[in-house]
PDB file of N, CA and C in Angstrom:
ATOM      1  N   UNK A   1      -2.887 -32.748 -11.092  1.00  0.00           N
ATOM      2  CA  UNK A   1      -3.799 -31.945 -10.297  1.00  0.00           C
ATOM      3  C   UNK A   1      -4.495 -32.870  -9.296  1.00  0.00           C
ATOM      4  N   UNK A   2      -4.280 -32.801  -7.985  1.00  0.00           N
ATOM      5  CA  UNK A   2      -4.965 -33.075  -6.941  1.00  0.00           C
ATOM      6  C   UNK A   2      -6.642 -32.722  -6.976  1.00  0.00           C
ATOM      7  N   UNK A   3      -7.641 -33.918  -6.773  1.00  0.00           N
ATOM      8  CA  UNK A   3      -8.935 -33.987  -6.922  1.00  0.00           C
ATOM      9  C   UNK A   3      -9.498 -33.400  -5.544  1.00  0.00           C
ATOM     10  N   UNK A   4     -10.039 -32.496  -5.713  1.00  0.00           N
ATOM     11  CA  UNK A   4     -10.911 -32.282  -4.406  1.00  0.00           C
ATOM     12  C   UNK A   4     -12.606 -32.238  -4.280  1.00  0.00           C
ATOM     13  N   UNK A   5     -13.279 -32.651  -3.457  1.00  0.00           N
ATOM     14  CA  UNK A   5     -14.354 -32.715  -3.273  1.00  0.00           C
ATOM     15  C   UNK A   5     -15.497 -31.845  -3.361  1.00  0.00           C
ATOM     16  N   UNK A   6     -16.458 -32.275  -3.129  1.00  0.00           N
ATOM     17  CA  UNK A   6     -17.291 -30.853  -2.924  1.00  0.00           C
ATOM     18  C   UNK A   6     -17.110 -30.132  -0.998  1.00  0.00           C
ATOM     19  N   UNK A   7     -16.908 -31.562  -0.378  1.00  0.00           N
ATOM     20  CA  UNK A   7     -17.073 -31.407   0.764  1.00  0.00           C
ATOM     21  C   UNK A   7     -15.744 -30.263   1.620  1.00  0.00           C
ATOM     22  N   UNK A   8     -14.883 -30.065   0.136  1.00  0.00           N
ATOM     23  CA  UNK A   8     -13.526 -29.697   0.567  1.00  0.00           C
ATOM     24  C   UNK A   8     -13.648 -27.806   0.190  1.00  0.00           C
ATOM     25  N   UNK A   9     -14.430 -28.087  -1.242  1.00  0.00           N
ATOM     26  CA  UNK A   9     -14.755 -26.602  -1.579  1.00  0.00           C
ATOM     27  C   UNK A   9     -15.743 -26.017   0.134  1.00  0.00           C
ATOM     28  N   UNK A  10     -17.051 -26.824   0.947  1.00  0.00           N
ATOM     29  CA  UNK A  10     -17.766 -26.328   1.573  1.00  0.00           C
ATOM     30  C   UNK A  10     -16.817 -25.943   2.644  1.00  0.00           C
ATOM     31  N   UNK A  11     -16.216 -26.268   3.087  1.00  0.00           N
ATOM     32  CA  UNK A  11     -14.892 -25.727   3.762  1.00  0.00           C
ATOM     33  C   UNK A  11     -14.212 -24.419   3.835  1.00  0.00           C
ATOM     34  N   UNK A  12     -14.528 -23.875   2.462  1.00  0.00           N
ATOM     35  CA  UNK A  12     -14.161 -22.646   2.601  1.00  0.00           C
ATOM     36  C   UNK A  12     -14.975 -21.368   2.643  1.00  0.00           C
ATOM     37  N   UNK A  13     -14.374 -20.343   3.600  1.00  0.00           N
ATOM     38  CA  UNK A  13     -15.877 -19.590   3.655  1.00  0.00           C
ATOM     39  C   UNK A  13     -15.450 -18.184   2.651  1.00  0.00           C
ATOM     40  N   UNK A  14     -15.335 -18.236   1.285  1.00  0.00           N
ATOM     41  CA  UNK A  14     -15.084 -17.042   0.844  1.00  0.00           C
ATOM     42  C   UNK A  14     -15.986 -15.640   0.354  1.00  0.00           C
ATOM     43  N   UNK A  15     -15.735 -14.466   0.983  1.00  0.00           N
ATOM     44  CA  UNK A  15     -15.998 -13.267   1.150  1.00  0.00           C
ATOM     45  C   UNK A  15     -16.046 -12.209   0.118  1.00  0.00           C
ATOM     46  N   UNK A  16     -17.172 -11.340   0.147  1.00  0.00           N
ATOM     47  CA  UNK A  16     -16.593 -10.200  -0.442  1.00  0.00           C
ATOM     48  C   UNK A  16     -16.369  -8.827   0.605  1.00  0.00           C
ATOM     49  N   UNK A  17     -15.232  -8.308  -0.067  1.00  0.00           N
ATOM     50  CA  UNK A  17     -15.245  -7.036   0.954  1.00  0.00           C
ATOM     51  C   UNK A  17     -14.704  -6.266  -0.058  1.00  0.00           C
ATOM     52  N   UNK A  18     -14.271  -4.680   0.889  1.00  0.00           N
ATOM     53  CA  UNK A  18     -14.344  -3.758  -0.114  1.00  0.00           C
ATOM     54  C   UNK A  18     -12.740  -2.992   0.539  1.00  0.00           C
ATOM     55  N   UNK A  19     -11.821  -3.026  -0.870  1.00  0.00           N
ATOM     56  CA  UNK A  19     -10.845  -2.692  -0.295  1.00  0.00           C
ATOM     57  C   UNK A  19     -10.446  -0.904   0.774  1.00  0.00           C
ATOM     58  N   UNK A  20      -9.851  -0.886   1.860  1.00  0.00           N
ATOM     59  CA  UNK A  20     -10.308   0.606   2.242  1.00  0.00           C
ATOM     60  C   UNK A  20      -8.832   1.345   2.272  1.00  0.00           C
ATOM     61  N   UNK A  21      -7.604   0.304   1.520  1.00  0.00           N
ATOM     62  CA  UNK A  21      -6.167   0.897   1.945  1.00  0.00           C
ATOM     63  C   UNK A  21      -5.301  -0.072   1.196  1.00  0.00           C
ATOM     64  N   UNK A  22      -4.479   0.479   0.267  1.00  0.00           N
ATOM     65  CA  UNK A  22      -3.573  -0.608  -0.420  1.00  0.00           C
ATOM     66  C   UNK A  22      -2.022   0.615  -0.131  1.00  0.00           C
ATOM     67  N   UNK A  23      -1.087  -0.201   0.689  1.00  0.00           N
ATOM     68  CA  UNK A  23       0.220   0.362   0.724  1.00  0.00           C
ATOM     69  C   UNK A  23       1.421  -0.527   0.210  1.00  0.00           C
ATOM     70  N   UNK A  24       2.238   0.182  -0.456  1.00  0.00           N
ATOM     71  CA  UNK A  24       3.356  -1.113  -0.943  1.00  0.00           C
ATOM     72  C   UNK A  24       3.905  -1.749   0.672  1.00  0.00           C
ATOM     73  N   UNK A  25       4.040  -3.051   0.286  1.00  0.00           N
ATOM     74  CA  UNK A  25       4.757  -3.785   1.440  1.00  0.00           C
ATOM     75  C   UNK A  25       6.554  -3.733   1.411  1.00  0.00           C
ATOM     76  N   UNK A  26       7.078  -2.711   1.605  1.00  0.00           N
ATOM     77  CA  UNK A  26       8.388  -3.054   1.416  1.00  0.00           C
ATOM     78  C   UNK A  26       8.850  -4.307   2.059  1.00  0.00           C
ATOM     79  N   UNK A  27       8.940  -5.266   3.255  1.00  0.00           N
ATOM     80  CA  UNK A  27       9.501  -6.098   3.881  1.00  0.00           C
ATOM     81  C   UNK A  27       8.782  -7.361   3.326  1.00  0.00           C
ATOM     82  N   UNK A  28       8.369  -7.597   1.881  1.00  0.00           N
ATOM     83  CA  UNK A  28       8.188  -8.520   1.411  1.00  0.00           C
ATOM     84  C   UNK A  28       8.771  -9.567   0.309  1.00  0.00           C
ATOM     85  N   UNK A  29       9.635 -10.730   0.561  1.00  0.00           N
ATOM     86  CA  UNK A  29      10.026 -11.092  -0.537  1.00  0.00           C
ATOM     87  C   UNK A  29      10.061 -10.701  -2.266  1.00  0.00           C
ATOM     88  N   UNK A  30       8.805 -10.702  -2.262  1.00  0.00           N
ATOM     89  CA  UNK A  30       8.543  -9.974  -3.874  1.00  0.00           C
ATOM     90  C   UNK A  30       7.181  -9.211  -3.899  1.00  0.00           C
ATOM     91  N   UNK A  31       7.423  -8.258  -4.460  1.00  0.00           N
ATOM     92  CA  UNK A  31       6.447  -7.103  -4.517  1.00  0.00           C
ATOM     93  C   UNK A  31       5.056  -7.409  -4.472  1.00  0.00           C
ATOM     94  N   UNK A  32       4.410  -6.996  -3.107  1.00  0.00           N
ATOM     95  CA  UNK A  32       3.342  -7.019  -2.678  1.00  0.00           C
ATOM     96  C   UNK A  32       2.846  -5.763  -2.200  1.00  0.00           C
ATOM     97  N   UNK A  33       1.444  -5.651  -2.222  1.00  0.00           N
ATOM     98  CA  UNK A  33       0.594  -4.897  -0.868  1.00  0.00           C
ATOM     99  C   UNK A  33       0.296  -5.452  -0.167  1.00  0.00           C
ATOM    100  N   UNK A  34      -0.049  -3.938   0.949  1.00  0.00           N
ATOM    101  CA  UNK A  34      -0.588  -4.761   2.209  1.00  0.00           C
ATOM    102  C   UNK A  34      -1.534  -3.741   2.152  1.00  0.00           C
ATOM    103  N   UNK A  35      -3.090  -4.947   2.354  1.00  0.00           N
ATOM    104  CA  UNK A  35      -4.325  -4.669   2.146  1.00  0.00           C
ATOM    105  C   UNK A  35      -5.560  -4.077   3.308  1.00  0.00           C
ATOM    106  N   UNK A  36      -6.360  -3.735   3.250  1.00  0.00           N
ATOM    107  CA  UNK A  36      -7.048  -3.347   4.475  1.00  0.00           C
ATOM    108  C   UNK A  36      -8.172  -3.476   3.832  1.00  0.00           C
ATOM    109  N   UNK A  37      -9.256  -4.384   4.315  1.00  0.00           N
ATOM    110  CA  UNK A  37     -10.425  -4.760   3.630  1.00  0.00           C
ATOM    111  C   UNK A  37     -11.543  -4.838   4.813  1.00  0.00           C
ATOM    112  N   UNK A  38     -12.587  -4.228   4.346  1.00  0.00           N
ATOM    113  CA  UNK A  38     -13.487  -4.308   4.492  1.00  0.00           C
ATOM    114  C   UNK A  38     -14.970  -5.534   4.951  1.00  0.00           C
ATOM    115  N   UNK A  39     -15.261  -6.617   5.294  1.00  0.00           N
ATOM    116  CA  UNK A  39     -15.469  -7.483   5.014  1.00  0.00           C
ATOM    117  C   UNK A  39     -17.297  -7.487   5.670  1.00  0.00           C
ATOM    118  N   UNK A  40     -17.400  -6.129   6.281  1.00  0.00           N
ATOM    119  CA  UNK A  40     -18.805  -6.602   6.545  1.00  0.00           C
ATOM    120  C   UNK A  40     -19.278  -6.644   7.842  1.00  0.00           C
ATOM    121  N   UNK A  41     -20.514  -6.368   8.688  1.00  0.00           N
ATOM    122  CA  UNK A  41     -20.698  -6.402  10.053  1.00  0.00           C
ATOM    123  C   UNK A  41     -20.572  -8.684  10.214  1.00  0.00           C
ATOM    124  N   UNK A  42     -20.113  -8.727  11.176  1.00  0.00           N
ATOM    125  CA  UNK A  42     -19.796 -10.191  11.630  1.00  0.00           C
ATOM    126  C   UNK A  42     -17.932 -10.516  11.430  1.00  0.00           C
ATOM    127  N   UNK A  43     -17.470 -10.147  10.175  1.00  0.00           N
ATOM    128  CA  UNK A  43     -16.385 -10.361   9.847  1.00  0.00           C
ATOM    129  C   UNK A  43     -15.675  -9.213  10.335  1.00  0.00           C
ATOM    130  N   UNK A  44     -15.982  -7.722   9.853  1.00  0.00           N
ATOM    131  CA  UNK A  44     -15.075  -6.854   9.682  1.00  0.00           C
ATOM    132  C   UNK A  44     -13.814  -6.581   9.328  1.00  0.00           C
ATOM    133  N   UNK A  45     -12.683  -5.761   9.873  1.00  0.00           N
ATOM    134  CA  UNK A  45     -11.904  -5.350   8.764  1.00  0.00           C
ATOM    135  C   UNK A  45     -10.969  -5.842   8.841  1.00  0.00           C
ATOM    136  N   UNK A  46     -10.078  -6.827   7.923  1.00  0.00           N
ATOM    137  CA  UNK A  46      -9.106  -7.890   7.878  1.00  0.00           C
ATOM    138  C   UNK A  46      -7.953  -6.932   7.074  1.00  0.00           C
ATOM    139  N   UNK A  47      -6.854  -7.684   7.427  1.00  0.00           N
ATOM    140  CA  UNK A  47      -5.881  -7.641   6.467  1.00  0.00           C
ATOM    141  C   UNK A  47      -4.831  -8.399   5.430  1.00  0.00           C
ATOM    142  N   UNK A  48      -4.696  -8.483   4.255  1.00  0.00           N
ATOM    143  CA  UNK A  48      -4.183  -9.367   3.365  1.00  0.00           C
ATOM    144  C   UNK A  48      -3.258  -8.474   3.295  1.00  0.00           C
ATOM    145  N   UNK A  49      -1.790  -9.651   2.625  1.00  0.00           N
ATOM    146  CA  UNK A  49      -0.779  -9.671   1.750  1.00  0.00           C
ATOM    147  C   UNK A  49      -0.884  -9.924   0.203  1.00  0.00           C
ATOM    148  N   UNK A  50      -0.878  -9.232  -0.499  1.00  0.00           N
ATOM    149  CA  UNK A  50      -1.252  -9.474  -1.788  1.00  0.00           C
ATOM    150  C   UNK A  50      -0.664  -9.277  -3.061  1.00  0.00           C
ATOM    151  N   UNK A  51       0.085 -10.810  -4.003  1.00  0.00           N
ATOM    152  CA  UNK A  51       0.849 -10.415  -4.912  1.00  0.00           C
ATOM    153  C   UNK A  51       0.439  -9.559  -6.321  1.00  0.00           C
ATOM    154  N   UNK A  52      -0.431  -8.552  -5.834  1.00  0.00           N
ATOM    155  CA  UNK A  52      -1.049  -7.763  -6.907  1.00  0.00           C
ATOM    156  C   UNK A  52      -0.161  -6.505  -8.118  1.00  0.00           C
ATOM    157  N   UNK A  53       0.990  -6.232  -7.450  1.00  0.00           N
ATOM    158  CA  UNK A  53       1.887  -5.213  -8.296  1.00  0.00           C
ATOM    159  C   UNK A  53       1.458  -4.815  -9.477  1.00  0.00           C
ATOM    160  N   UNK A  54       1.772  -6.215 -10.098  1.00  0.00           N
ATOM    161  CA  UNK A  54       2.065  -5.673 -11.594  1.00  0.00           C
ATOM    162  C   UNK A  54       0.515  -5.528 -12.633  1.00  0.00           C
ATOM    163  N   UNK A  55      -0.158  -5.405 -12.308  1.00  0.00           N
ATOM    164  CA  UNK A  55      -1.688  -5.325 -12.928  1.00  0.00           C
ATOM    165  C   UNK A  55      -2.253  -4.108 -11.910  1.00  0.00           C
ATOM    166  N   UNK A  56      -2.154  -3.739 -10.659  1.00  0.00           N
ATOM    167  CA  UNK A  56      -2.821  -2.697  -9.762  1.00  0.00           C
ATOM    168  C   UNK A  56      -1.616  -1.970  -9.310  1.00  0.00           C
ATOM    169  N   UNK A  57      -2.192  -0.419  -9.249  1.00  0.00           N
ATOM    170  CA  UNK A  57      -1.412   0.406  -8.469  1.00  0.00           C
ATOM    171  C   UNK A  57      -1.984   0.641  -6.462  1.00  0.00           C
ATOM    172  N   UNK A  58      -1.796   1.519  -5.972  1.00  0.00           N
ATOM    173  CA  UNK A  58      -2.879   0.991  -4.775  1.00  0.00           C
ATOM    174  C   UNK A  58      -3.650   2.288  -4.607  1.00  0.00           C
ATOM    175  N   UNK A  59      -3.551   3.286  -5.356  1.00  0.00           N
ATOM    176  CA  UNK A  59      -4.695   4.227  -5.308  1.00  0.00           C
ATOM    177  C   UNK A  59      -5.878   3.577  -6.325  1.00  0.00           C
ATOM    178  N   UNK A  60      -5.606   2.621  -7.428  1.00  0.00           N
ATOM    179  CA  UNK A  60      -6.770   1.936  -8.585  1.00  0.00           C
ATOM    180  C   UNK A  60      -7.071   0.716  -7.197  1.00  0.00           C
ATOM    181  N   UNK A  61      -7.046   0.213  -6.266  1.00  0.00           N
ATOM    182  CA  UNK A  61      -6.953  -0.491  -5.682  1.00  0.00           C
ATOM    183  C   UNK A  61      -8.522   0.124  -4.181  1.00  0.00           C
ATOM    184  N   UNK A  62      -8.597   0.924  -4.443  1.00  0.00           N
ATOM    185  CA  UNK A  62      -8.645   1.886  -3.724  1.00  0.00           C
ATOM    186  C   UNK A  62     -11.026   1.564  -3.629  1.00  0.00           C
ATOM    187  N   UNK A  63     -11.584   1.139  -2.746  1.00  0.00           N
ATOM    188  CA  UNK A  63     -12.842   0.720  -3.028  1.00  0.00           C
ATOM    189  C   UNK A  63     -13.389  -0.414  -3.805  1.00  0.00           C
ATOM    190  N   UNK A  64     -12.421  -0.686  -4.278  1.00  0.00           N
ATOM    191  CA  UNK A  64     -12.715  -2.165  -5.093  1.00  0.00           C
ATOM    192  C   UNK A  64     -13.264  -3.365  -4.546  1.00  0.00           C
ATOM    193  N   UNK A  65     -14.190  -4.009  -4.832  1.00  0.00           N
ATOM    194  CA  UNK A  65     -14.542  -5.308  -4.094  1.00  0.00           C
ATOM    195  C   UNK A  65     -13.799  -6.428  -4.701  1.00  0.00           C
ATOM    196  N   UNK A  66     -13.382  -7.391  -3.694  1.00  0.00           N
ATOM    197  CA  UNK A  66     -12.707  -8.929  -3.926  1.00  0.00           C
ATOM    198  C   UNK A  66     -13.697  -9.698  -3.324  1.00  0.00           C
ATOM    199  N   UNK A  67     -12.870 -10.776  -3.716  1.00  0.00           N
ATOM    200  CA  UNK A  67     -13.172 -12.288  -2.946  1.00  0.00           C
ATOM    201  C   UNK A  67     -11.924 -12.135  -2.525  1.00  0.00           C
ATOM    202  N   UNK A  68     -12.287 -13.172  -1.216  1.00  0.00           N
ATOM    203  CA  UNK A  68     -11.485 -13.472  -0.335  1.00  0.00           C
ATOM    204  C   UNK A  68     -12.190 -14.791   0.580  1.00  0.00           C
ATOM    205  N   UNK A  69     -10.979 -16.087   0.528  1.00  0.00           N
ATOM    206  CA  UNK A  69     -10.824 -16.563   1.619  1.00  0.00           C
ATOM    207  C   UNK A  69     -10.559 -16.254   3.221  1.00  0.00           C
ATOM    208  N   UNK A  70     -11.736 -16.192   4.121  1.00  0.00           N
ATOM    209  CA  UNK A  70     -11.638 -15.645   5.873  1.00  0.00           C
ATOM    210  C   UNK A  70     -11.636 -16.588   6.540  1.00  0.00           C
ATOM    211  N   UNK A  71     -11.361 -17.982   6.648  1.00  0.00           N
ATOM    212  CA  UNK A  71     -11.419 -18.789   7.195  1.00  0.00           C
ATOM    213  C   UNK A  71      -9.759 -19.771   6.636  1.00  0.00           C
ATOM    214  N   UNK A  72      -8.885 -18.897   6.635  1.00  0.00           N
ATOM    215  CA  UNK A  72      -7.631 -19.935   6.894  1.00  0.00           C
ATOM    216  C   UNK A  72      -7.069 -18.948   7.900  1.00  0.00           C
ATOM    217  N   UNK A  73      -5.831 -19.853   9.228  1.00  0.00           N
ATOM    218  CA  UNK A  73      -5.530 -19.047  10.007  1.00  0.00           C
ATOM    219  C   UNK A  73      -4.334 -18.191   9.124  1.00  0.00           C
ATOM    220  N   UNK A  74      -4.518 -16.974  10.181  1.00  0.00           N
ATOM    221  CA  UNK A  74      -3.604 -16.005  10.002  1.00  0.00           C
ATOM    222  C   UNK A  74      -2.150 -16.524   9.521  1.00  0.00           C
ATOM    223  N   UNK A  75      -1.830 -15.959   8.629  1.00  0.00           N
ATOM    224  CA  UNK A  75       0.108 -16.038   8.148  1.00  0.00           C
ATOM    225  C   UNK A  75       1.188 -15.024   8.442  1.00  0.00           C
ATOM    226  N   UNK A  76       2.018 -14.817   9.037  1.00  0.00           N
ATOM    227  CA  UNK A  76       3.069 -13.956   9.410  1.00  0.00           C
ATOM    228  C   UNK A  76       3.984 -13.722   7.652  1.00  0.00           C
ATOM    229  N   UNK A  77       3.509 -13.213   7.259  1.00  0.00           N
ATOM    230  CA  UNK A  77       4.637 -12.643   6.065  1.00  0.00           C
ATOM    231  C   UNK A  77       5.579 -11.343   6.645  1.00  0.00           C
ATOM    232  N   UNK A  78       6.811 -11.778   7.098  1.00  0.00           N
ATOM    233  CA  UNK A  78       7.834 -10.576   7.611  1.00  0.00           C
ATOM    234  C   UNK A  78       7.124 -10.280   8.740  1.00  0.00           C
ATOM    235  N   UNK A  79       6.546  -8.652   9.084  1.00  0.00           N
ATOM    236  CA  UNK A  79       6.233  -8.494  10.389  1.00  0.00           C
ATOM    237  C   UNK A  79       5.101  -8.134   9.857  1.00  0.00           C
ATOM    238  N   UNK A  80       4.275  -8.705   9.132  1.00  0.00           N
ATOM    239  CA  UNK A  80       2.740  -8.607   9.080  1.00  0.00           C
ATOM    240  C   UNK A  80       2.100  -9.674   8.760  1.00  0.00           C
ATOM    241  N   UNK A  81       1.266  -9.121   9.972  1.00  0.00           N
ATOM    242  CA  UNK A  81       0.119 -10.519   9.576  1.00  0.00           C
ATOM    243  C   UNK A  81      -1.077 -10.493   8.587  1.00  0.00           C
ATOM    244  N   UNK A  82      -1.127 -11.651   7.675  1.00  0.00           N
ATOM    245  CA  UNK A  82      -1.932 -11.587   6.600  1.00  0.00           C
ATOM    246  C   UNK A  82      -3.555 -12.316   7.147  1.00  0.00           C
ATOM    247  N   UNK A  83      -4.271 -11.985   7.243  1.00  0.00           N
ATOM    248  CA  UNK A  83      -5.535 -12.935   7.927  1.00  0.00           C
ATOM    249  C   UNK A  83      -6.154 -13.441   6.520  1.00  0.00           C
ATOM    250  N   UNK A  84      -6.602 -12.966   5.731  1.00  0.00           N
ATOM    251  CA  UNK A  84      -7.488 -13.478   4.701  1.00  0.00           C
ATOM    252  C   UNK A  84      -6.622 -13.744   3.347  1.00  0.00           C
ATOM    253  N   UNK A  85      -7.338 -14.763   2.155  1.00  0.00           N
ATOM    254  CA  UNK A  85      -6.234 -14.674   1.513  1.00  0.00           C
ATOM    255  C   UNK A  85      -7.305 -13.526   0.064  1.00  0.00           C
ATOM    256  N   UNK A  86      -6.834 -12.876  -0.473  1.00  0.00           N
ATOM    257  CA  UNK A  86      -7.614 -12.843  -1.634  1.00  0.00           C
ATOM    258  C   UNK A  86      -7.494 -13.246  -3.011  1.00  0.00           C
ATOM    259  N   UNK A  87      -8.544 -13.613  -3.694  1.00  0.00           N
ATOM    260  CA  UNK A  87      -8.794 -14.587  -4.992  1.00  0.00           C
ATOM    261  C   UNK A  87      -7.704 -13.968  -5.724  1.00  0.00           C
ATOM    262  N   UNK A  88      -7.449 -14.304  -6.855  1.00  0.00           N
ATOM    263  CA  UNK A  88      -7.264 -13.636  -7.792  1.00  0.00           C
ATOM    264  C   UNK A  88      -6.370 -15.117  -9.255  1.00  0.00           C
ATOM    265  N   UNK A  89      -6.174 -14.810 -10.695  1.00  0.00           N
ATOM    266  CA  UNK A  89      -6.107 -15.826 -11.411  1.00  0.00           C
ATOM    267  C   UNK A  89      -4.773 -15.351 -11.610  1.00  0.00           C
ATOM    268  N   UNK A  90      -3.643 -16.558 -12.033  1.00  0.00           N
ATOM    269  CA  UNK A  90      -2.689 -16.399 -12.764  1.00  0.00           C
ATOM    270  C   UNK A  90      -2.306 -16.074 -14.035  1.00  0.00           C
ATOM    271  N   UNK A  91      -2.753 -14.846 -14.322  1.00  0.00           N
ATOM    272  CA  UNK A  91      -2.828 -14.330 -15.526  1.00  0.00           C
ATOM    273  C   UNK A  91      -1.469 -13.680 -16.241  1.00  0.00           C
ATOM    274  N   UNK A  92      -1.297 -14.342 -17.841  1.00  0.00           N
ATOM    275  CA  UNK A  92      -0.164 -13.074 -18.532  1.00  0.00           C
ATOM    276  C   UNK A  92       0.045 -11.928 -17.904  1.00  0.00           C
ATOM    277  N   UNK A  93       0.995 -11.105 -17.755  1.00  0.00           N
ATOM    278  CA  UNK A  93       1.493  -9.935 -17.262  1.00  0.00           C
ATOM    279  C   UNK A  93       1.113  -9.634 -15.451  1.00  0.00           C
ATOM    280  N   UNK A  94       0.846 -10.848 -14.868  1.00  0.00           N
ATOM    281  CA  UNK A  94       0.145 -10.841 -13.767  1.00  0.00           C
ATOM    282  C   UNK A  94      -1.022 -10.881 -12.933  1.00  0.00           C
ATOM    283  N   UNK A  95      -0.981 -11.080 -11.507  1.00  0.00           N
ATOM    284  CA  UNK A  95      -1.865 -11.502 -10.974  1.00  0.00           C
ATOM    285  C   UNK A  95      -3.111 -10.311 -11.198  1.00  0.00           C
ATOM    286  N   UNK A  96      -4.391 -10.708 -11.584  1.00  0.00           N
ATOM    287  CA  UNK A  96      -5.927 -10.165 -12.165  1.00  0.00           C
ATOM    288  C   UNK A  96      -6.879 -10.828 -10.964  1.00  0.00           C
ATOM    289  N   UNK A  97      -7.556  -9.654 -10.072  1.00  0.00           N
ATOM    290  CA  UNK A  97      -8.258 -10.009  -9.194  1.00  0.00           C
ATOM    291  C   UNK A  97      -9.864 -10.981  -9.594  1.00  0.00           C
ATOM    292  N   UNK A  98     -10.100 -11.896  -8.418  1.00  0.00           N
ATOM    293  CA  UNK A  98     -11.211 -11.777  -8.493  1.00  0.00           C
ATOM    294  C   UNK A  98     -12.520 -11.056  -8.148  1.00  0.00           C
ATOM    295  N   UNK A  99     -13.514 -10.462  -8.696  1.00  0.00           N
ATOM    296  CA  UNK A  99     -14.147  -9.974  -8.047  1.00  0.00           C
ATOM    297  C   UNK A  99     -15.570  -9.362  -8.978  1.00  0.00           C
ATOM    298  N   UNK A 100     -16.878  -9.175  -7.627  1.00  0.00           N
ATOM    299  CA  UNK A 100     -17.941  -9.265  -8.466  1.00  0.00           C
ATOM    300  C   UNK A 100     -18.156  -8.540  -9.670  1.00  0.00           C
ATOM    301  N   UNK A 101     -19.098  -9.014 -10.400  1.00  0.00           N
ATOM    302  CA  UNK A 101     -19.594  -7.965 -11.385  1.00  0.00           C
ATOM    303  C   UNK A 101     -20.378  -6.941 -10.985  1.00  0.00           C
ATOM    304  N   UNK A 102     -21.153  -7.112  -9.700  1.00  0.00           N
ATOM    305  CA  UNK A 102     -21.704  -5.732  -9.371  1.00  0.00           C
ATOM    306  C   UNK A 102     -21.461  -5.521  -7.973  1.00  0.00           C
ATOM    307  N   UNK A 103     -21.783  -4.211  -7.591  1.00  0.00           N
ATOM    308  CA  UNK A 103     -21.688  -3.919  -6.049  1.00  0.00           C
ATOM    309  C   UNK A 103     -22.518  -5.229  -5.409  1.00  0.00           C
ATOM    310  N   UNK A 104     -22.159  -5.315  -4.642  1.00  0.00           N
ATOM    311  CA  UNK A 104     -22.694  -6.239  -3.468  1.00  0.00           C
ATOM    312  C   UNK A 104     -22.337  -5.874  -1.912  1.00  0.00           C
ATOM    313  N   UNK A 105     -23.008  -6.471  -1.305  1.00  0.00           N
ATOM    314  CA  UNK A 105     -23.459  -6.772  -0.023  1.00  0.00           C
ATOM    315  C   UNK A 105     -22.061  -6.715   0.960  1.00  0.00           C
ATOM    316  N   UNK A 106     -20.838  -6.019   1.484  1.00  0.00           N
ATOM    317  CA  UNK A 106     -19.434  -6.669   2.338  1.00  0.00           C
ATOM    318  C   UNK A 106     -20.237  -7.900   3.490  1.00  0.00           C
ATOM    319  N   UNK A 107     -19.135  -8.948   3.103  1.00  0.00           N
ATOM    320  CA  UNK A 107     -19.333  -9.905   3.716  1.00  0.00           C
ATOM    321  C   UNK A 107     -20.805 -11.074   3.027  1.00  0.00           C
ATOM    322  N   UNK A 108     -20.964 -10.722   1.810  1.00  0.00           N
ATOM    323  CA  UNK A 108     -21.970 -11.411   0.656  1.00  0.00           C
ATOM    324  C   UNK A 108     -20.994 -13.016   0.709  1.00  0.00           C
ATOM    325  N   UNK A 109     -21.557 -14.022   0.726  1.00  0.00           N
ATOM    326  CA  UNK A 109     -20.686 -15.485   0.781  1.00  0.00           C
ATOM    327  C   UNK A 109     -20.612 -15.851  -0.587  1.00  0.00           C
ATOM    328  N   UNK A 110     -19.703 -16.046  -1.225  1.00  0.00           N
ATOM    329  CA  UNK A 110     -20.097 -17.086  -2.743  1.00  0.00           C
ATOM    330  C   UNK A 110     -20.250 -18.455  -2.126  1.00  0.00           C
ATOM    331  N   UNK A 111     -21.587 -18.902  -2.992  1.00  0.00           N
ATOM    332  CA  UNK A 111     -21.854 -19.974  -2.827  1.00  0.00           C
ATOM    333  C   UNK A 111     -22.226 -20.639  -4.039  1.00  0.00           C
TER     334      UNK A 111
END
């Protein structure tokens, strides 16, 4: 495991937003959505690629708040562009989002 700093975590500016649209991505290597999030007046509404399948459907998907990384540039996955990335852990039976324990603030910073 590669050591990183604190100065490397301040680097990143990660978000909460609130999901407003989860559609399957057919033109994706392996089963993804494509996300439409919410992120807040300053940020507003981004879109992720997200290997969420097998733990979320995209109507349960549907108002949910994440974290999300908004500060890496945009990625072209197939013919969509992914802008933000969102959290989530490598968990048994699949990827398990991150996200708050209570409503919060779109566009709230973890710090």
């Amino acid at each position: 495991m590669e050591t990183a700093t604190f100065l490397d975590f301040q680097k990143l500016d990660i978000r909460v937003g609130t999901i407003l649209n989860a559609q399957p991505f057919q033109k994706a290597k392996r089963p993804a959505y494509q996300l439409t999030i919410d992120f807040g007046e300053g940020i507003g509404v981004k879109k992720s690629s997200a290997q969420i399948t097998q733990k979320y459907t995209p109507s349960s998907l549907f108002g949910k708040q994440v974290l999300a990384v908004v500060n890496f540039p945009p990625m072209q996955i197939a013919n969509f562009i992914s802008e933000v990335l969102v959290l989530g852990t490598y968990s048994e039976g699949g990827v398990v989002l991150v996200i708050p324990e209570q409503n919060v603030k779109n566009g709230d910073k973890l710090g």
